[in-house]
N, C-alpha and C. Protein backbone atom coordinates (compact mmCIF):
# COMPACT_ATOMS: atom_id res chain seq x y z
N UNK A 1 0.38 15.34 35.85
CA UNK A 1 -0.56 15.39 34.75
C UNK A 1 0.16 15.36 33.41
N UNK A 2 1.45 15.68 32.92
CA UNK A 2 1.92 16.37 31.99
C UNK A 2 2.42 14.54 31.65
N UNK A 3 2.92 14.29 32.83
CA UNK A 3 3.21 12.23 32.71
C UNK A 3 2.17 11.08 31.63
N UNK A 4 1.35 12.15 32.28
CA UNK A 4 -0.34 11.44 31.45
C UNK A 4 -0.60 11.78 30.32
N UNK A 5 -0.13 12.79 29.88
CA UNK A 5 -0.69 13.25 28.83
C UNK A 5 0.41 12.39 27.71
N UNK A 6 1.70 12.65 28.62
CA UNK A 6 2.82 12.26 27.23
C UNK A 6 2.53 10.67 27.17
N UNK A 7 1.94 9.53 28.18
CA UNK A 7 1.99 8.69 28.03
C UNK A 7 0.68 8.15 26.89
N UNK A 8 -0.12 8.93 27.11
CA UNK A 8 -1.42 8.77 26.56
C UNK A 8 -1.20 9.13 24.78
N UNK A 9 -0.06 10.30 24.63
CA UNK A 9 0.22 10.84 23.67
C UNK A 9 0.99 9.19 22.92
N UNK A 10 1.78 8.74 23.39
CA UNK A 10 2.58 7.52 22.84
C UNK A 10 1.65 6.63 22.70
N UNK A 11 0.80 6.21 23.70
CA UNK A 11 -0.01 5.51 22.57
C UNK A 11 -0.91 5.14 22.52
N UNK A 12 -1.54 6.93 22.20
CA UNK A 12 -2.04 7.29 20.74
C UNK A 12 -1.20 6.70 19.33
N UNK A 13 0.19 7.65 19.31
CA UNK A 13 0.76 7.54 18.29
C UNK A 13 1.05 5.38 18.15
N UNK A 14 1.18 5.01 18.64
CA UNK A 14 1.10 3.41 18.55
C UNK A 14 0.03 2.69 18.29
N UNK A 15 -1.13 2.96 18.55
CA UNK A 15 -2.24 2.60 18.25
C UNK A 15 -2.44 2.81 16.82
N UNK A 16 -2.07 4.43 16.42
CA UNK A 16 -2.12 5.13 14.92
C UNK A 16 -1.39 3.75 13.78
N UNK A 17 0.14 3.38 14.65
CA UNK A 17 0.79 2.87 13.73
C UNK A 17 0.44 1.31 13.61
N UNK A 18 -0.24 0.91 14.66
CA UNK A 18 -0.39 -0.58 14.32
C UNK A 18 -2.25 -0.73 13.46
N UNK A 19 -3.03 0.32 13.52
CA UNK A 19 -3.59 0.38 12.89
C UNK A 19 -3.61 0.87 10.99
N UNK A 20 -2.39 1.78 11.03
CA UNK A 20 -1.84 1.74 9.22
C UNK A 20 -2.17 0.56 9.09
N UNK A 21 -0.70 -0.46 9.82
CA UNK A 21 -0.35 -2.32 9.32
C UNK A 21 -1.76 -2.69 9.33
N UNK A 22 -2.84 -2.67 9.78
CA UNK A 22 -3.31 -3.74 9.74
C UNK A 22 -4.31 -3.05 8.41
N UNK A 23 -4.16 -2.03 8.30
CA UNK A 23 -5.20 -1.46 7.17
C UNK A 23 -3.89 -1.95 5.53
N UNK A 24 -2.79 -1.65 5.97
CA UNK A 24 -1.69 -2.09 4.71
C UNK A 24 -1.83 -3.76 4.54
N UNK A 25 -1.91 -4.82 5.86
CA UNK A 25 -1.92 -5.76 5.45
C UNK A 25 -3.47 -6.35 5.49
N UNK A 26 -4.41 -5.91 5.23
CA UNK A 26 -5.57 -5.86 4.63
C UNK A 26 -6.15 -6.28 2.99
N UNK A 27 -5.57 -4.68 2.84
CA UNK A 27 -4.70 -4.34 1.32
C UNK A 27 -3.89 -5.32 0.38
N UNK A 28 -2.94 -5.19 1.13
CA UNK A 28 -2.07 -6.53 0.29
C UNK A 28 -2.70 -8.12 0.23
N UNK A 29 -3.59 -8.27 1.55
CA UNK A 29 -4.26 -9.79 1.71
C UNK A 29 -5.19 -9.62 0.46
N UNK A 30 -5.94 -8.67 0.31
CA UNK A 30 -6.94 -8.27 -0.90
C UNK A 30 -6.38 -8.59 -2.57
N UNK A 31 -5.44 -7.98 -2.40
CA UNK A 31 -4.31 -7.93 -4.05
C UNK A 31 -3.68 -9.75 -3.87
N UNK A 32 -3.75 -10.28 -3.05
CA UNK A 32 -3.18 -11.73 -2.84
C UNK A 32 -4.32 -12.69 -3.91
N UNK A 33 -5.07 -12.33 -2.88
CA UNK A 33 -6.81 -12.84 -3.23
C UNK A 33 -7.00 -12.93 -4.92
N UNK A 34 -7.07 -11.69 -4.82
CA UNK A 34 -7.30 -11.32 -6.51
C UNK A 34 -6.47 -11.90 -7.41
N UNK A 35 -5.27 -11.80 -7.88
CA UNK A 35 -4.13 -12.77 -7.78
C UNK A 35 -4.22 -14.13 -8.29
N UNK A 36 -5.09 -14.46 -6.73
CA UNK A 36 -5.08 -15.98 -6.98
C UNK A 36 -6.13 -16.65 -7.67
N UNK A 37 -7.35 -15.56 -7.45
CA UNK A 37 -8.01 -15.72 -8.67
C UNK A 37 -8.21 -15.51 -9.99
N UNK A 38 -7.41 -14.85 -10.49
CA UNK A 38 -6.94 -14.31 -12.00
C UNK A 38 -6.24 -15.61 -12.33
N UNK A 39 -5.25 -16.34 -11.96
CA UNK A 39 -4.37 -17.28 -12.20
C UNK A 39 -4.78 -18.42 -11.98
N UNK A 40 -5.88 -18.88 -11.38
CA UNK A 40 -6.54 -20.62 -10.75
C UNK A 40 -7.24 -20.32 -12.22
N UNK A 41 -6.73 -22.01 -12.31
CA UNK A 41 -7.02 -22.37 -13.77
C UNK A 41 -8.46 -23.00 -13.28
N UNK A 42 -9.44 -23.05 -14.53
CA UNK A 42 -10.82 -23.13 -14.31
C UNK A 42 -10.30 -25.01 -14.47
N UNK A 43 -11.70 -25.00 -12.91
CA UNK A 43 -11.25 -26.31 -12.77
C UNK A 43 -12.08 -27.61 -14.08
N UNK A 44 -13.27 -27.14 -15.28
CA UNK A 44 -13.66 -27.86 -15.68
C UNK A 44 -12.69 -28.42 -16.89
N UNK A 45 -12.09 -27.04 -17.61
CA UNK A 45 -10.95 -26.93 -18.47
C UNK A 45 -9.49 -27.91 -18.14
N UNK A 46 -9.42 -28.10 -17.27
CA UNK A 46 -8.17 -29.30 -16.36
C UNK A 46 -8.78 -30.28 -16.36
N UNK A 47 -9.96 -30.69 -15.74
CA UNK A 47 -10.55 -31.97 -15.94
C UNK A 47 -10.46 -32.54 -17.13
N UNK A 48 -11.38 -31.85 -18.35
CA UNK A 48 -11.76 -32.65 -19.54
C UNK A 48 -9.85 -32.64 -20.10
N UNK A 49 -8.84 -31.82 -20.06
CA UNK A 49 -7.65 -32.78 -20.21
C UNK A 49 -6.62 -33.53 -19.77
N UNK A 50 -7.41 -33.94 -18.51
CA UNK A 50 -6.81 -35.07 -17.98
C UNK A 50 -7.25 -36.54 -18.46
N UNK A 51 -8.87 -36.43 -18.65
CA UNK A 51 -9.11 -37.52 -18.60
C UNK A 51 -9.73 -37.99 -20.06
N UNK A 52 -10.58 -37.35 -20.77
CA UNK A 52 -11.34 -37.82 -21.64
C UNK A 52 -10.73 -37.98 -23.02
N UNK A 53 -10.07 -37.70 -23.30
CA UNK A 53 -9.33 -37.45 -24.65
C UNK A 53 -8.14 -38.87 -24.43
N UNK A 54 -8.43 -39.29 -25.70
CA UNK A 54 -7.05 -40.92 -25.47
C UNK A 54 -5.76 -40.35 -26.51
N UNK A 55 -4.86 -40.40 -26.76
CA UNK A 55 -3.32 -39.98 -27.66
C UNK A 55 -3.99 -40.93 -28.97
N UNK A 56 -3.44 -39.71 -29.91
CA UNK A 56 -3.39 -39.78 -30.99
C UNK A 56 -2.38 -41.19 -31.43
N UNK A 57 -2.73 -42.33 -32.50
CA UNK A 57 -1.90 -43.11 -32.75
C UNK A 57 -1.73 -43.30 -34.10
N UNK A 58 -0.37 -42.95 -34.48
CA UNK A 58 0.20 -43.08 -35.76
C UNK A 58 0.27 -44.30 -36.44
């Protein structure tokens, strides 16, 4: 019985730790996200200067 318990006890404790990771890389996938939306340039603002505007001629 005491076999069972310690095995059951390990993993427990393994289950504990692969559940942190997936709650840490959750987290960090979240802060990625955000990130990438703070920094994506608005796509109408890129358009109108790619195309519509012709160079100035001296």
């Amino acid at each position: 019985m005491a076999e069972i318990t310690r095995a059951h006890q390990a993993q427990s404790a393994e289950l504990q730790q692969v559940l942190q990771a997936v709650a840490q890389h959750k987290a960090e996938a979240g802060t990625l996200r955000e990130l990438v939306e703070q920094f994506r340039p608005t796509q109408r603002s890129s358009r109108k200067k790619r195309g519509g505007e012709a160079p100035e001629v001296k």
